[in-house]
Protein backbone atom coordinates (compact mmCIF):
# COMPACT_ATOMS: atom_id res chain seq x y z
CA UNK A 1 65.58 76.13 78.06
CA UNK A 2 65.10 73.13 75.75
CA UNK A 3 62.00 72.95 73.33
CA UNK A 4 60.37 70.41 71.58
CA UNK A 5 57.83 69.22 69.32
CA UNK A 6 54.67 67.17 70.15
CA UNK A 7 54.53 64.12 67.02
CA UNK A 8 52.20 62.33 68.33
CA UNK A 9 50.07 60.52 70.88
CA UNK A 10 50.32 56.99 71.63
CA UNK A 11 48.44 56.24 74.87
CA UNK A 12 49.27 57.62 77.55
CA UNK A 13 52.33 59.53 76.25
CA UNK A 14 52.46 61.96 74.29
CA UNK A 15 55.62 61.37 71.72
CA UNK A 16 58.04 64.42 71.32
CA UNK A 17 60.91 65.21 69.01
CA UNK A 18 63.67 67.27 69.87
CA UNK A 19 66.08 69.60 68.51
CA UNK A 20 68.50 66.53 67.42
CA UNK A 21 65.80 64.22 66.23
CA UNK A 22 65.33 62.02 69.03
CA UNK A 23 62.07 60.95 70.19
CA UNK A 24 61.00 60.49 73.77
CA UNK A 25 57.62 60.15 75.69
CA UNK A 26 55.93 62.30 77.82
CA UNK A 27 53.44 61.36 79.68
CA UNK A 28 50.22 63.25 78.70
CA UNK A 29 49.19 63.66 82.11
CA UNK A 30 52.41 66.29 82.41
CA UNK A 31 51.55 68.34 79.26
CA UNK A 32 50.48 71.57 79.31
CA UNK A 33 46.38 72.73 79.00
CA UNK A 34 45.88 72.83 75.49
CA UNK A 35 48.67 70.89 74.01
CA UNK A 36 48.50 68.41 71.27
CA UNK A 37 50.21 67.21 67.99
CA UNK A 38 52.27 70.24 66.32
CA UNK A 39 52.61 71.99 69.75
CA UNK A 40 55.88 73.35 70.31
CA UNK A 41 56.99 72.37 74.60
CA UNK A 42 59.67 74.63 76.55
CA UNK A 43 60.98 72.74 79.00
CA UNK A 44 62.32 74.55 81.55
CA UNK A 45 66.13 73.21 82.51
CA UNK A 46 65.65 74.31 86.17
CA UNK A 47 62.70 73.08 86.91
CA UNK A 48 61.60 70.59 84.40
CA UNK A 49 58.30 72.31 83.97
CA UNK A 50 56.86 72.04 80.85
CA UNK A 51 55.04 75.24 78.95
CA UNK A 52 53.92 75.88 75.10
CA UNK A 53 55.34 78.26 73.07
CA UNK A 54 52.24 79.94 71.52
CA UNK A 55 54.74 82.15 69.04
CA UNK A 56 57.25 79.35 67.68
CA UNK A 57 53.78 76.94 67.69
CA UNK A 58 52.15 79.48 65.05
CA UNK A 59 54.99 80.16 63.13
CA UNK A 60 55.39 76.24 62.59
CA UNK A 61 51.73 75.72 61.77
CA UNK A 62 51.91 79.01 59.26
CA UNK A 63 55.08 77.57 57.72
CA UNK A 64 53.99 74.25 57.28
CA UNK A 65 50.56 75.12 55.43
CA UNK A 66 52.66 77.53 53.23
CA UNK A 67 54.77 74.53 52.42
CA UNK A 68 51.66 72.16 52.14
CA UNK A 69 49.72 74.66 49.79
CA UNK A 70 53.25 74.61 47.61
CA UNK A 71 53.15 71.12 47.16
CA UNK A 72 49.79 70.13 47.13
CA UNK A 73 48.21 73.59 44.98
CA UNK A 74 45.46 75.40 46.18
């Protein structure tokens, strides 16, 4: 199972980062219900289906505002 990271949108596709810091495009009409920048994708090697991972997504989020509220005060 591969995961990766949802960057950004840019028309149609929805730009994703991987493990290795490549980017590639998804097309948004493949993503998940409720995906969008910050959402963490399993891709499923099998079957190519795509999924979020609600428990790595959170931690990422959590981590990231700890690191933002380090920087930036508050």
């Amino acid at each position: 199972m591969k995961t990766v990271s949802i960057d950004r949108f840019e028309g149609t596709l929805a730009i994703c980062e991987d493990k290795d810091g490549r980017f590639f495009g998804i097309e948004t009409s493949e993503l998940p219900q409720g995906a969008k920048e910050g959402t963490i994708l399993k891709i499923d090697d099998a079957e190519g289906t795509l999924s979020i991972d609600e428990e790595e997504t959170t931690r990422r989020r959590k981590k990231n505002a700890q690191l933002q509220k380090d920087v930036f005060g508050g």
